[in-house]
C-alpha atoms as a PDB file:
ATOM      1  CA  UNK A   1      32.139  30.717  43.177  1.00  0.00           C
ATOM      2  CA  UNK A   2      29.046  31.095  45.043  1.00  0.00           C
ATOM      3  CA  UNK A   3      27.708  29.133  47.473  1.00  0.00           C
ATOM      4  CA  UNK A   4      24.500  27.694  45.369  1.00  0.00           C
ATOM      5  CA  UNK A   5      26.406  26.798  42.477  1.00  0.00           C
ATOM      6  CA  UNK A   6      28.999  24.792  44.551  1.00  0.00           C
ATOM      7  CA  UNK A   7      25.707  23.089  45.812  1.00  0.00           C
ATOM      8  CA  UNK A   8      24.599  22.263  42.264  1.00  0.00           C
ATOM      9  CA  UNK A   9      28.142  21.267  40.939  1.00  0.00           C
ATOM     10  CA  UNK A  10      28.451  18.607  44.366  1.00  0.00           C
ATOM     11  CA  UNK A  11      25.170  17.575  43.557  1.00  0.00           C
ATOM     12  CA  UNK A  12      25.690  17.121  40.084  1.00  0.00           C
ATOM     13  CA  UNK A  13      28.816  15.239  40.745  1.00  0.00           C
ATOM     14  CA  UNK A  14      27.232  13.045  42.910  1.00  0.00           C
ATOM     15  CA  UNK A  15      23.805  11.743  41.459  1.00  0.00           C
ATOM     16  CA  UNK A  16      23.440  13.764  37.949  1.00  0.00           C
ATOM     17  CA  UNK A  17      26.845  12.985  36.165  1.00  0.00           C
ATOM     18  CA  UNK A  18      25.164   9.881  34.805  1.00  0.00           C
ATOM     19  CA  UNK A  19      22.246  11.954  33.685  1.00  0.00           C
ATOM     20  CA  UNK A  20      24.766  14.766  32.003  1.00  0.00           C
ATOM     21  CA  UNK A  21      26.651  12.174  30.257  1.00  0.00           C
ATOM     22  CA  UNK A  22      24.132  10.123  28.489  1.00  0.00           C
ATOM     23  CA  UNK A  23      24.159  11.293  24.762  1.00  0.00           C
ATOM     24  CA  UNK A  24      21.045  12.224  22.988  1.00  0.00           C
ATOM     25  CA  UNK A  25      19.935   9.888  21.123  1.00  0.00           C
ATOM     26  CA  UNK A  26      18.772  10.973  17.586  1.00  0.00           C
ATOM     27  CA  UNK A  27      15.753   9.767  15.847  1.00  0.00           C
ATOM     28  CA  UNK A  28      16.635   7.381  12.980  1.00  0.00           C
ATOM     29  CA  UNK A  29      14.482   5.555   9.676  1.00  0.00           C
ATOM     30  CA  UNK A  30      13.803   1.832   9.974  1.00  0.00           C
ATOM     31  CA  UNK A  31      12.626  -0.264   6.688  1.00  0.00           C
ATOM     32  CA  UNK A  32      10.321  -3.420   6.592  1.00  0.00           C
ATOM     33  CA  UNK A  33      12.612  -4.971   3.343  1.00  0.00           C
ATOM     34  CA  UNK A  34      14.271  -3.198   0.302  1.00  0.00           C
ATOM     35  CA  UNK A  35      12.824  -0.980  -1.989  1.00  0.00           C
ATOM     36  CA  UNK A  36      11.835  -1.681  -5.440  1.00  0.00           C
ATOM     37  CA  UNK A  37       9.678  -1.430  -8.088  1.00  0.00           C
ATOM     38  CA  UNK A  38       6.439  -2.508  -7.941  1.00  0.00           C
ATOM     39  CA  UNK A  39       6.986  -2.764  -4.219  1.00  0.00           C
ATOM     40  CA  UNK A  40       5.993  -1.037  -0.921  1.00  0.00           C
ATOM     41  CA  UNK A  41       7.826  -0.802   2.420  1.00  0.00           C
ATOM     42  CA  UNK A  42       6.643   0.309   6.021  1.00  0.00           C
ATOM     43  CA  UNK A  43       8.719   2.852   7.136  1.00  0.00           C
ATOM     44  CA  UNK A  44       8.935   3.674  10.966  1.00  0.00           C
ATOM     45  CA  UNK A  45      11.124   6.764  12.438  1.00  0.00           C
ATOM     46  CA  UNK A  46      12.547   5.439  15.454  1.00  0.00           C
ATOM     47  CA  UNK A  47      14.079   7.388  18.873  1.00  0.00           C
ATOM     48  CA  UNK A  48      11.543  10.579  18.239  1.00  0.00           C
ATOM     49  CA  UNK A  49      10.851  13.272  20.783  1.00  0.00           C
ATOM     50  CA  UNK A  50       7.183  13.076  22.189  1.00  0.00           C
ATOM     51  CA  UNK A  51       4.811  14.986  20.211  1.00  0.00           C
ATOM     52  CA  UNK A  52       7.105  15.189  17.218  1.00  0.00           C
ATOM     53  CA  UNK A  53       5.240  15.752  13.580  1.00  0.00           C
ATOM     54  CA  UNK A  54       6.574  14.389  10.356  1.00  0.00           C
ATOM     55  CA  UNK A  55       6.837  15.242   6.986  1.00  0.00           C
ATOM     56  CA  UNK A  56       8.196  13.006   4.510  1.00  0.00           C
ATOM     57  CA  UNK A  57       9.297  13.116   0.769  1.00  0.00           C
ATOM     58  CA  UNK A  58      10.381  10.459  -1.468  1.00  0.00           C
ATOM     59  CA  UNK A  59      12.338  12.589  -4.853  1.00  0.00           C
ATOM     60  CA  UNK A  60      10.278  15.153  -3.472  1.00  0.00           C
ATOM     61  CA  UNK A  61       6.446  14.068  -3.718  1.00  0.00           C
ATOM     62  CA  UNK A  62       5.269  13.860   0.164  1.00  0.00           C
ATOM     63  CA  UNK A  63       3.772  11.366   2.042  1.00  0.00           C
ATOM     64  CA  UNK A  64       2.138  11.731   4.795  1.00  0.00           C
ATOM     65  CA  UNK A  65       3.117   9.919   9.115  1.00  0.00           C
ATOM     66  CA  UNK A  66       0.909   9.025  11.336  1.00  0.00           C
ATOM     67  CA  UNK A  67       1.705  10.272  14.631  1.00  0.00           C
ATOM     68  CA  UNK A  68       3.494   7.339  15.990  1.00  0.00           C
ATOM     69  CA  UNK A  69       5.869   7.743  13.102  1.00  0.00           C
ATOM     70  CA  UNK A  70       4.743   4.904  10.660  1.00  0.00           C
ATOM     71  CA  UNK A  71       4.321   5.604   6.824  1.00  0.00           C
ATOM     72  CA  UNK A  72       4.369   3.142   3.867  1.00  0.00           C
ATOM     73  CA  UNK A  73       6.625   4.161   0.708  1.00  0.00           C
ATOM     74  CA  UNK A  74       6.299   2.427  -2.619  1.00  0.00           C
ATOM     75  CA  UNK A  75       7.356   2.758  -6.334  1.00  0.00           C
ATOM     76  CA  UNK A  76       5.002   2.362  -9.368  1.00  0.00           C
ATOM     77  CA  UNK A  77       5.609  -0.938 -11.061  1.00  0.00           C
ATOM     78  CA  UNK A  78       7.031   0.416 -14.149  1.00  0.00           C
ATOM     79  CA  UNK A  79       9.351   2.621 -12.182  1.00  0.00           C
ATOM     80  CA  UNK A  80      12.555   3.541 -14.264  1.00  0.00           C
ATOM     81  CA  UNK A  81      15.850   2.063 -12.468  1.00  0.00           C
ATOM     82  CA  UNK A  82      17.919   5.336 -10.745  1.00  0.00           C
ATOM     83  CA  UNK A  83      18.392   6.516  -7.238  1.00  0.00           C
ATOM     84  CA  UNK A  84      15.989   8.075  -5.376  1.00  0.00           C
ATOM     85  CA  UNK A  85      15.777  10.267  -2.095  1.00  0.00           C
ATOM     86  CA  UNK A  86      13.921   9.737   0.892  1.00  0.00           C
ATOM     87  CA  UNK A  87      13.855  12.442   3.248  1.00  0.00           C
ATOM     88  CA  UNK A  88      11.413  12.965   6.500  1.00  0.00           C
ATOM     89  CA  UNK A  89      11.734  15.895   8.534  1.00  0.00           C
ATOM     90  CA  UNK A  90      11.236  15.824  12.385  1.00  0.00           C
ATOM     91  CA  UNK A  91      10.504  18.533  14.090  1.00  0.00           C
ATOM     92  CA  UNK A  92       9.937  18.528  17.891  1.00  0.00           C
ATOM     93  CA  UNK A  93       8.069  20.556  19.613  1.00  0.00           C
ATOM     94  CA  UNK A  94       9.654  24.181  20.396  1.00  0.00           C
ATOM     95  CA  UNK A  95      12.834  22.535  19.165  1.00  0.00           C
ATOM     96  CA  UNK A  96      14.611  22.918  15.929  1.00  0.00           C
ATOM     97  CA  UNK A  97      13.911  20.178  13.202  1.00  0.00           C
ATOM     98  CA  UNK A  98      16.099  17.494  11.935  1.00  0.00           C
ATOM     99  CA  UNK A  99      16.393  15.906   8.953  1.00  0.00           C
ATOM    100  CA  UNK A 100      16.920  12.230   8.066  1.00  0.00           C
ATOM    101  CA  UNK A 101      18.039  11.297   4.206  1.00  0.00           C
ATOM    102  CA  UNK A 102      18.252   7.804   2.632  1.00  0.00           C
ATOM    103  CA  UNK A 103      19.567   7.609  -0.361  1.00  0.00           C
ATOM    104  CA  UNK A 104      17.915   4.365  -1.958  1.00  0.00           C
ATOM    105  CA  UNK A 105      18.805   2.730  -5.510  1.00  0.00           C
ATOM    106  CA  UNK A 106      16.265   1.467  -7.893  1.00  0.00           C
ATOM    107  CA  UNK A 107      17.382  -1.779  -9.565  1.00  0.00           C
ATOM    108  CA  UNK A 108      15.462  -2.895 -12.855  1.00  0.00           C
ATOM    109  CA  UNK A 109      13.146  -5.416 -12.045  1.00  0.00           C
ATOM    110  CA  UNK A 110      11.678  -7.953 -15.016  1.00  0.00           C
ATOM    111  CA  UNK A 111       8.782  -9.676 -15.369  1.00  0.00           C
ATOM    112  CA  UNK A 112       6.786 -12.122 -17.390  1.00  0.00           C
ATOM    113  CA  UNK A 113       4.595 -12.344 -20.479  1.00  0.00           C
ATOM    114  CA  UNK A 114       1.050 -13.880 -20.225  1.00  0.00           C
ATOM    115  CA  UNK A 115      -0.410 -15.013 -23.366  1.00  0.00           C
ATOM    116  CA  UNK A 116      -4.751 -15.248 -22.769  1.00  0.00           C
ATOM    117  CA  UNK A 117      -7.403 -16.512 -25.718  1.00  0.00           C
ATOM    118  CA  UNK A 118     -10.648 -14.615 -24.569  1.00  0.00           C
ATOM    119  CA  UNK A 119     -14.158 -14.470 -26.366  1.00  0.00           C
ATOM    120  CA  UNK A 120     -13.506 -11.454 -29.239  1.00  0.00           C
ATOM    121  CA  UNK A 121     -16.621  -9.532 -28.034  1.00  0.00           C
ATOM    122  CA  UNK A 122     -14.497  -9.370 -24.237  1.00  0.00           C
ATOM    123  CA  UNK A 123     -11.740  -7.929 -26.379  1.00  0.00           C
ATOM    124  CA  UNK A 124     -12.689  -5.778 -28.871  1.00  0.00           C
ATOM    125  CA  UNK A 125     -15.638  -3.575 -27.076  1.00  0.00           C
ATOM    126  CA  UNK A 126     -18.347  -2.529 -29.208  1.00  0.00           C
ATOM    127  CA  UNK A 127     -19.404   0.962 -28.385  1.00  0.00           C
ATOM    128  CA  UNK A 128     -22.325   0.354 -25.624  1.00  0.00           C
ATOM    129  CA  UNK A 129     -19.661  -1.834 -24.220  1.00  0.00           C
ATOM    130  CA  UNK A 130     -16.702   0.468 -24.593  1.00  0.00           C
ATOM    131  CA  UNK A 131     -18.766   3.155 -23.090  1.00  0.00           C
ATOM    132  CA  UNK A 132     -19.853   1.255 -19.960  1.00  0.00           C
ATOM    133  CA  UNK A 133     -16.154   0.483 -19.336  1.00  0.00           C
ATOM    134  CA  UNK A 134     -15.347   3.612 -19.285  1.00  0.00           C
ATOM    135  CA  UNK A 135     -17.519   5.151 -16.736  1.00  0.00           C
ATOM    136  CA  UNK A 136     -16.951   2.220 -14.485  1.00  0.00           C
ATOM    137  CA  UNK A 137     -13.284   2.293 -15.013  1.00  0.00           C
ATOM    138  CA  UNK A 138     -13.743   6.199 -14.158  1.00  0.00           C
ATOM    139  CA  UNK A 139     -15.363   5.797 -11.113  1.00  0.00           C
ATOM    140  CA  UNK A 140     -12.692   3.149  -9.958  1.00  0.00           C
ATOM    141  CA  UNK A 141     -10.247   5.543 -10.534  1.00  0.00           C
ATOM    142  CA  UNK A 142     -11.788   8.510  -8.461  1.00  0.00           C
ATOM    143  CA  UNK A 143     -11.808   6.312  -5.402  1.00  0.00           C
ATOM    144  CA  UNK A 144      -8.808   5.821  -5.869  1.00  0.00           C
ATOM    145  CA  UNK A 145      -8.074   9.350  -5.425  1.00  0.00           C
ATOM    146  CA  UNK A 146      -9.076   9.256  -1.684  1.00  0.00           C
ATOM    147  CA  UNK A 147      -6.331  10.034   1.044  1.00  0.00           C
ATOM    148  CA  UNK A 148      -7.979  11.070   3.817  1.00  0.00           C
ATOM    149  CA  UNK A 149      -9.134   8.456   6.864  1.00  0.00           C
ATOM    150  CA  UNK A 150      -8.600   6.055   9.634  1.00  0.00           C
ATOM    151  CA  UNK A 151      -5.444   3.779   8.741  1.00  0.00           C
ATOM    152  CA  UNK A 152      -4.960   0.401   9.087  1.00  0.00           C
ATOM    153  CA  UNK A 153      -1.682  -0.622   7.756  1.00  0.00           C
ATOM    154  CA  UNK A 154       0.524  -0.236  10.490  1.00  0.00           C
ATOM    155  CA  UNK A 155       0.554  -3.791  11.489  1.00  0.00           C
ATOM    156  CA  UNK A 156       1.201  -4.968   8.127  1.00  0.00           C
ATOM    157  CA  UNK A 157      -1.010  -7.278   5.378  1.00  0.00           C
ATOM    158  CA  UNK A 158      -2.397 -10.502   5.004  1.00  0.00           C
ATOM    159  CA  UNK A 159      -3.432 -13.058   2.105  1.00  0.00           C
ATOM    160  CA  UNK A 160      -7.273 -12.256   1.067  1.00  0.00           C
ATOM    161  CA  UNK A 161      -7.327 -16.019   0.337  1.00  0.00           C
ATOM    162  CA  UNK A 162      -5.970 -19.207  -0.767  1.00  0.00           C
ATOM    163  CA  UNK A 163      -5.405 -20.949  -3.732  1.00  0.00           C
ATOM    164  CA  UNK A 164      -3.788 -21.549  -7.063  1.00  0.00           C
ATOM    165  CA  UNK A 165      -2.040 -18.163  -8.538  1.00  0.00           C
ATOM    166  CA  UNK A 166      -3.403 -18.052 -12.361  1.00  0.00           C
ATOM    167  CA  UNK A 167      -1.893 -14.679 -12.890  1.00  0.00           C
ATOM    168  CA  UNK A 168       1.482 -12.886 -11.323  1.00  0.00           C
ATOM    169  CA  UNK A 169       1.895  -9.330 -10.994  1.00  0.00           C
ATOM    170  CA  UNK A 170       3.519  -6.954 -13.735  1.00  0.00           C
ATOM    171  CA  UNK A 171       3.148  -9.678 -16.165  1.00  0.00           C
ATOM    172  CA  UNK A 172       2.497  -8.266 -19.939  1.00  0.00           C
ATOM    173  CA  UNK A 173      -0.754  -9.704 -20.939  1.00  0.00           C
ATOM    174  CA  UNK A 174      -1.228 -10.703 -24.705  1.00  0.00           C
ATOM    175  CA  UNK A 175      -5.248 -10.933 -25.245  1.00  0.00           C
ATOM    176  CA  UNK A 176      -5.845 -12.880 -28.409  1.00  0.00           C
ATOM    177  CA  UNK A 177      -2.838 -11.644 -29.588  1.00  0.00           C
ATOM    178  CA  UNK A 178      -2.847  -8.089 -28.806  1.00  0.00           C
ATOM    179  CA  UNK A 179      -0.459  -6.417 -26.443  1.00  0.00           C
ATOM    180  CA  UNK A 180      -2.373  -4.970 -23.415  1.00  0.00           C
ATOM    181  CA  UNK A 181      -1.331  -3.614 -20.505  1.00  0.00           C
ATOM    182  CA  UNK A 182       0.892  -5.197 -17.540  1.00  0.00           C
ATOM    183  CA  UNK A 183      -1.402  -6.994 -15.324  1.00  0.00           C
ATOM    184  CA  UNK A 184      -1.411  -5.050 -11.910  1.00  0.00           C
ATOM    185  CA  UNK A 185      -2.675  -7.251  -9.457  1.00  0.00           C
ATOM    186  CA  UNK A 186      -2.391 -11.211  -8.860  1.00  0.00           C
ATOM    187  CA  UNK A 187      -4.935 -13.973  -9.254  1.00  0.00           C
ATOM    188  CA  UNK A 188      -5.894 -16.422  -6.719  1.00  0.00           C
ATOM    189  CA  UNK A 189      -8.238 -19.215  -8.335  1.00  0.00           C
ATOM    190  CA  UNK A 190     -10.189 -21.198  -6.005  1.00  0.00           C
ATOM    191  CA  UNK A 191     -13.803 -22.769  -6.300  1.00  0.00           C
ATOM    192  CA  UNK A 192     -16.685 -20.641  -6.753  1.00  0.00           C
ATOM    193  CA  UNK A 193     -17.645 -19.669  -2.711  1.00  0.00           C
ATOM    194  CA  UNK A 194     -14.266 -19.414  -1.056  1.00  0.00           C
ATOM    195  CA  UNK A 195     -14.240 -16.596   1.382  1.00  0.00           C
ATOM    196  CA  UNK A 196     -12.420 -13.549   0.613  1.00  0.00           C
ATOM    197  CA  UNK A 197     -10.792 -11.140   3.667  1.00  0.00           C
ATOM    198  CA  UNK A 198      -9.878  -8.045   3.921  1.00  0.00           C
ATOM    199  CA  UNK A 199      -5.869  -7.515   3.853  1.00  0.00           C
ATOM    200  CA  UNK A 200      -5.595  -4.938   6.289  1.00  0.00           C
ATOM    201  CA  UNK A 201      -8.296  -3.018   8.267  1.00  0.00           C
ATOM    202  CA  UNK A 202      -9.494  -0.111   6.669  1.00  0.00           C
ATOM    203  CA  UNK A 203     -12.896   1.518   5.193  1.00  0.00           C
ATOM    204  CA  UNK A 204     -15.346  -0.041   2.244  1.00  0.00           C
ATOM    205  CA  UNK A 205     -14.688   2.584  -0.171  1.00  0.00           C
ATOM    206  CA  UNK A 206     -16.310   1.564  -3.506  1.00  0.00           C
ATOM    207  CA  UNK A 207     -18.920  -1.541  -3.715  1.00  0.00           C
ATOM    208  CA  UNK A 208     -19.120  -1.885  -8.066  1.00  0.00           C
ATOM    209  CA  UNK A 209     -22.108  -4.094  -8.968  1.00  0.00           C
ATOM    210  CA  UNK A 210     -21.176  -6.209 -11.876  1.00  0.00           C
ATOM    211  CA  UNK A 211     -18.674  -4.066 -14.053  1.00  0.00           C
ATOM    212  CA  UNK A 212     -17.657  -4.570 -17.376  1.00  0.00           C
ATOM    213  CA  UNK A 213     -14.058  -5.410 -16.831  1.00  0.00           C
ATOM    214  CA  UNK A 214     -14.002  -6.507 -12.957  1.00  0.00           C
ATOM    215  CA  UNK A 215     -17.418  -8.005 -12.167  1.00  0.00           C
ATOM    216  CA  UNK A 216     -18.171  -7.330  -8.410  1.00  0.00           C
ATOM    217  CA  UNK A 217     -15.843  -5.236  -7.335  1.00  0.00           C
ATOM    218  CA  UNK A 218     -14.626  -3.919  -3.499  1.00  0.00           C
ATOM    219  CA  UNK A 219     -12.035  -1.111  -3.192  1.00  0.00           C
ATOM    220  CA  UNK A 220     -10.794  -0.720   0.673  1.00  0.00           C
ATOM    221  CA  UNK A 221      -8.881   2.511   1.741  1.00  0.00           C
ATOM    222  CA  UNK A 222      -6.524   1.475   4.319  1.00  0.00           C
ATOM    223  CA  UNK A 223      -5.649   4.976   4.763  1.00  0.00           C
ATOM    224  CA  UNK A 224      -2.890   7.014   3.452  1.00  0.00           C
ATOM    225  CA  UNK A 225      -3.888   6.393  -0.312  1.00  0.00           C
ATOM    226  CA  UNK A 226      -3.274   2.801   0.071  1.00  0.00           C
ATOM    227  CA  UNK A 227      -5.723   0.841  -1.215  1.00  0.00           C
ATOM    228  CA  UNK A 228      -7.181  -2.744  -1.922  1.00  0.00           C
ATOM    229  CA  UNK A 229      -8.911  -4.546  -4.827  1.00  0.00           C
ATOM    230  CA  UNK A 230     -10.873  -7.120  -5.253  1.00  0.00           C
ATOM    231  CA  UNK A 231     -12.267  -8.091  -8.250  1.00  0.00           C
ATOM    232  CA  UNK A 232     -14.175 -11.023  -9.998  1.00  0.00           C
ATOM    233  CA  UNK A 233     -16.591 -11.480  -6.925  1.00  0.00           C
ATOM    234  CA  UNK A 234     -19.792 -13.682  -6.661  1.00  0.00           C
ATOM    235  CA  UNK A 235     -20.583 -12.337  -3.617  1.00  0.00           C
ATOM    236  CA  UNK A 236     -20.186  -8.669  -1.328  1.00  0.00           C
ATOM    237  CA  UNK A 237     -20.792  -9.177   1.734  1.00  0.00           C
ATOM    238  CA  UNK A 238     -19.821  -5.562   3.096  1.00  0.00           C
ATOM    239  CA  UNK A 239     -21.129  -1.772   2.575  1.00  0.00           C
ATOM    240  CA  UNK A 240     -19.626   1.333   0.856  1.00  0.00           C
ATOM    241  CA  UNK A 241     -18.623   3.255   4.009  1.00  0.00           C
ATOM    242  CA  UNK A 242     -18.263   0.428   6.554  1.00  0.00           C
ATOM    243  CA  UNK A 243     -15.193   0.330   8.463  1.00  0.00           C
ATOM    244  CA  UNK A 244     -13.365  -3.477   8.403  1.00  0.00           C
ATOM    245  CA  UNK A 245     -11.523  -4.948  11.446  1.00  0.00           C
ATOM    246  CA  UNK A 246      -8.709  -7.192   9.894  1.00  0.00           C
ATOM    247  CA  UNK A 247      -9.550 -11.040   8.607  1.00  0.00           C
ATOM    248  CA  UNK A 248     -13.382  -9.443   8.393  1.00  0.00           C
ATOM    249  CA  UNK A 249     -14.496 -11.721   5.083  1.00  0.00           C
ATOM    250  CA  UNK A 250     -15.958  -8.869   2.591  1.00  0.00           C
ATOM    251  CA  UNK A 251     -17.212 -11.293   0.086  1.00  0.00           C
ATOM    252  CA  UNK A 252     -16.622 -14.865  -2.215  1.00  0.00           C
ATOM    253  CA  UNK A 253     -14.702 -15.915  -4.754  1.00  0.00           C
ATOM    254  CA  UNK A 254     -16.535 -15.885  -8.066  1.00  0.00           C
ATOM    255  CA  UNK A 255     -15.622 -15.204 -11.979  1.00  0.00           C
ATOM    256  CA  UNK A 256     -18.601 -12.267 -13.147  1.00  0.00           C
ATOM    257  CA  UNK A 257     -17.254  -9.854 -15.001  1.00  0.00           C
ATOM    258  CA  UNK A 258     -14.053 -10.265 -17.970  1.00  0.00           C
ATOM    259  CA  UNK A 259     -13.249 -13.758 -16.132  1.00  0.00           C
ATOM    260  CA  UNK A 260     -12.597 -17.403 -17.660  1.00  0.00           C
ATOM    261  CA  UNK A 261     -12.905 -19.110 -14.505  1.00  0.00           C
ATOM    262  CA  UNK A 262     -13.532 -18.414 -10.625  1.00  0.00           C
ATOM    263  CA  UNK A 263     -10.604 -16.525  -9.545  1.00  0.00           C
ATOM    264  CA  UNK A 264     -10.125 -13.226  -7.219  1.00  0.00           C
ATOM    265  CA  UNK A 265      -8.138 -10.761  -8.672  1.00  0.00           C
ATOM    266  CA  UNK A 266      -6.567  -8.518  -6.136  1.00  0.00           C
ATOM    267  CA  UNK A 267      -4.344  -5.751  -6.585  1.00  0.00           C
ATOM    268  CA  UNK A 268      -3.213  -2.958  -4.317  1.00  0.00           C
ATOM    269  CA  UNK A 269      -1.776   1.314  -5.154  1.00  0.00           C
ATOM    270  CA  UNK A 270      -0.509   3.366  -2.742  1.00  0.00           C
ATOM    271  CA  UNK A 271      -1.003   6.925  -3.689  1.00  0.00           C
ATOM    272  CA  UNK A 272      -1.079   5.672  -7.315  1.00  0.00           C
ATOM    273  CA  UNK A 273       1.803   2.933  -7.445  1.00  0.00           C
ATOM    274  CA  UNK A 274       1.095  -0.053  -8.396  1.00  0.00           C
ATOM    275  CA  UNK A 275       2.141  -2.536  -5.886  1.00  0.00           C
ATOM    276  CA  UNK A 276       2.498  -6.382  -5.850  1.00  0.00           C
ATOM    277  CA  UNK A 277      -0.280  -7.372  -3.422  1.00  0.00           C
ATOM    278  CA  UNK A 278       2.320 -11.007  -2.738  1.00  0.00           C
ATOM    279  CA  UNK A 279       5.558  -8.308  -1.590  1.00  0.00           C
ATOM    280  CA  UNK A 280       3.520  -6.322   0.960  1.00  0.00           C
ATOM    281  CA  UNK A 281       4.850  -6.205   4.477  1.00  0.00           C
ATOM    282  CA  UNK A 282       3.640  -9.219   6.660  1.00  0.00           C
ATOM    283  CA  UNK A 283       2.860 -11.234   3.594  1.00  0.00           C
ATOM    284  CA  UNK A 284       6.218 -11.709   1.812  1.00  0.00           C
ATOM    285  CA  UNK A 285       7.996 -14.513   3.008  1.00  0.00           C
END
């Protein structure tokens, strides 16, 4: 043996054996709560090498990481019970990538039926009527298309604002009789005025004047495709394209639009699923 590597084994024996011996640590998934439907987790990867990137697929639709390793995974309300697969894929770099699997189960989840007696002419659209409903309810749905942007969600969500809940989330909605579809959001009612705040920082992305269905109505793109609504409003108090820090009040509580009394209705999708606003991170109990 030569002489330098006798140097580096005595050297190694005396300060670097602690060094040689630690294990590697490998990088690992870390949940906010369970998984279910009609509800939406932040994910975090945890023990990453520096500069790692991400890619992540849930029964193989991706979703994107931000660098720091956060992304929020959800499934649609009326998602059918049966395992799924989570899978993200770090890859370090100039090293080889490694794979991390979760296999999750779906349970069935119920909800409840909401019977509501409306004026006929708010239930059965005459044509102007029907018309106007659907290019609003068009446009709604194109923002809700966006991806791309600043995110905000890392930190969690927050209550827009207080008050009773009229309506819960998933509930089938009977109008005058007539099946309709599950309601998607919640409703807060509160007097006529009360502020509203954003859930989660994030950018204005749709500012509806007075639609049919939804009155004044605020869409916010926290980024990632998640996104917040808030419907029913008397007031907006923000711009389409504004950026909002989080508790920044966007407008008031009000009832324009298909509403019986003042009430917010707020509902939240990431990339598409519909999500119950009171079961985001930071907000349920």
């Amino acid at each position: 043996m030569n002489v330098f590597l006798q140097r580096v084994l005595l050297w190694c024996g005396v300060v670097g054996c602690l060094f040689l011996a630690r294990p590697v640590t490998a990088a690992s998934l870390e949940f906010s709560g369970e998984l279910h439907p009609g509800m939406a987790v932040l994910m975090h990867v945890r023990e990453f090498p520096p500069g790692a990137r991400f890619v992540g697929k849930l029964d193989q639709e991706s979703f994107p990481i931000t660098p720091q390793g956060v992304g929020i995974v959800a499934l649609d309300m009326e998602r059918q019970p049966k395992s799924v697969t989570l899978q993200v894929v770090v890859t370090p770099p100039g090293g080889a990538p490694e794979t991390l699997t979760r296999t999750l189960s779906v349970p069935k989840r119920q909800y409840q039926e909401e019977r509501i007696d409306l004026p006929k002419k708010k239930v059965d659209l005459d044509q102007p009527d029907m018309s106007r409903a659907t290019r609003e309810t068009e446009t709604i749905n194109a923002a809700l298309k966006i991806r791309e942007g600043r995110t905000g969600f890392e930190k969690g969500f927050r209550q827009p604002a207080t008050g009773r809940f009229s309506g819960v989330f998933g509930s089938q909605r009977i109008l005058n009789g007539q099946p309709r579809k599950r309601h998607n959001g919640v409703d807060i009612a509160a007097t006529k005025g009360t502020p509203v705040t954003v859930i989660a920082p994030g950018t204005v992305i749709l500012a509806g004047q007075d639609y049919f269905f939804t009155g004044n109505t605020l869409l916010v793109h926290h980024g990632h495709g998640v996104i917040s609504l808030y419907a029913h409003l008397d007031k907006m108090l923000v711009r389409q394209g504004e950026w909002l820090e989080a508790g920044t009040t966007l407008g008031t509580i009000g009832m324009t639009g298909r509403a019986t009394g003042p009430h917010l209705h707020w509902g939240v999708l990431v990339r598409g699923a519909r999500v119950d606003p009171m079961a985001l991170p930071g907000i349920r109990p």
